[in-house]
Protein backbone atom coordinates (compact mmCIF):
# COMPACT_ATOMS: atom_id res chain seq x y z
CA UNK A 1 18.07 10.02 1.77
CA UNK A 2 17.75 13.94 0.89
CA UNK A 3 20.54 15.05 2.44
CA UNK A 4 18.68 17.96 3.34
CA UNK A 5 17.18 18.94 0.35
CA UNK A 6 13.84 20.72 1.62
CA UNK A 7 12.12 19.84 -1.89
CA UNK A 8 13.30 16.46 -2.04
CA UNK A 9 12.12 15.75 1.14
CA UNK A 10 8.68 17.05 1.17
CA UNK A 11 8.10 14.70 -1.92
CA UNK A 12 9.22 11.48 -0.25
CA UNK A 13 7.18 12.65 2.54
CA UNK A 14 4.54 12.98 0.04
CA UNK A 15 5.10 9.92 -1.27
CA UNK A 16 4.98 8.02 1.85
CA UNK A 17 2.44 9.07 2.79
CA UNK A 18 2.73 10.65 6.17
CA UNK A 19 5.68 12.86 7.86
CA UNK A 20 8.16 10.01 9.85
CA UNK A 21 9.64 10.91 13.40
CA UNK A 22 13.16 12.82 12.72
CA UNK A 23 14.56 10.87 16.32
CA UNK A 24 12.92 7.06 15.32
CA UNK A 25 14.68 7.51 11.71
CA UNK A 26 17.78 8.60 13.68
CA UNK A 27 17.56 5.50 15.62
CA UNK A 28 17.20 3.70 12.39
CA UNK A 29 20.30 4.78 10.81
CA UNK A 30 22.48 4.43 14.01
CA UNK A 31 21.36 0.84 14.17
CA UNK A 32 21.07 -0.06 10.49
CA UNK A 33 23.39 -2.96 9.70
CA UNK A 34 24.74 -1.21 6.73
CA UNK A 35 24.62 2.32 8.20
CA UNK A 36 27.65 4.39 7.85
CA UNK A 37 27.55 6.95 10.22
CA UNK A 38 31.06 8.48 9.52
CA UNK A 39 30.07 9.06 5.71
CA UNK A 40 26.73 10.94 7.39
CA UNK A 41 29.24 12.76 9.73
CA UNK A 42 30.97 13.98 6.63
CA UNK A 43 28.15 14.90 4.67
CA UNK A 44 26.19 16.05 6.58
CA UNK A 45 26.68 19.78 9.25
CA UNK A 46 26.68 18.46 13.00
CA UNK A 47 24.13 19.22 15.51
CA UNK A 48 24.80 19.70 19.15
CA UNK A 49 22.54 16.98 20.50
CA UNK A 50 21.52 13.81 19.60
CA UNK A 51 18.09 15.48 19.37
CA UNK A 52 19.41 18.33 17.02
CA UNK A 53 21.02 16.18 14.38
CA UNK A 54 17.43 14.25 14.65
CA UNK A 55 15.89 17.48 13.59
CA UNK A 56 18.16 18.67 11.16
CA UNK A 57 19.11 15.49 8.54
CA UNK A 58 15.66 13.86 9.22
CA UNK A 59 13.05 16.38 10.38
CA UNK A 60 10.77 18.83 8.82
């Protein structure tokens, strides 16, 4: 949703209300119905690990 955007980020965190877990919002987006995990592939860098991409388009 913030394509990485650090500032972005920390104010939907904010809003939310607490910090989400990076690899449970992974597992949301691979299993969304209307997910689109190529257009993420292209938009966002690549991580080595399933783990790594967790951390780096969802985490803190």
């Amino acid at each position: 949703m913030t394509k990485g955007d650090r500032r972005c980020r920390q104010a939907l965190v904010e809003a939310y209300g607490r910090v989400p877990d990076a690899r449970r919002v992974m597992a949301y987006a691979l299993l969304h119905v209307y997910s689109n995990m190529p257009w993420y592939m292209r938009e966002m860098p690549a991580g080595e690990t399933f783990d790594d991409l967790a951390v780096r388009w969802f985490g803190a």
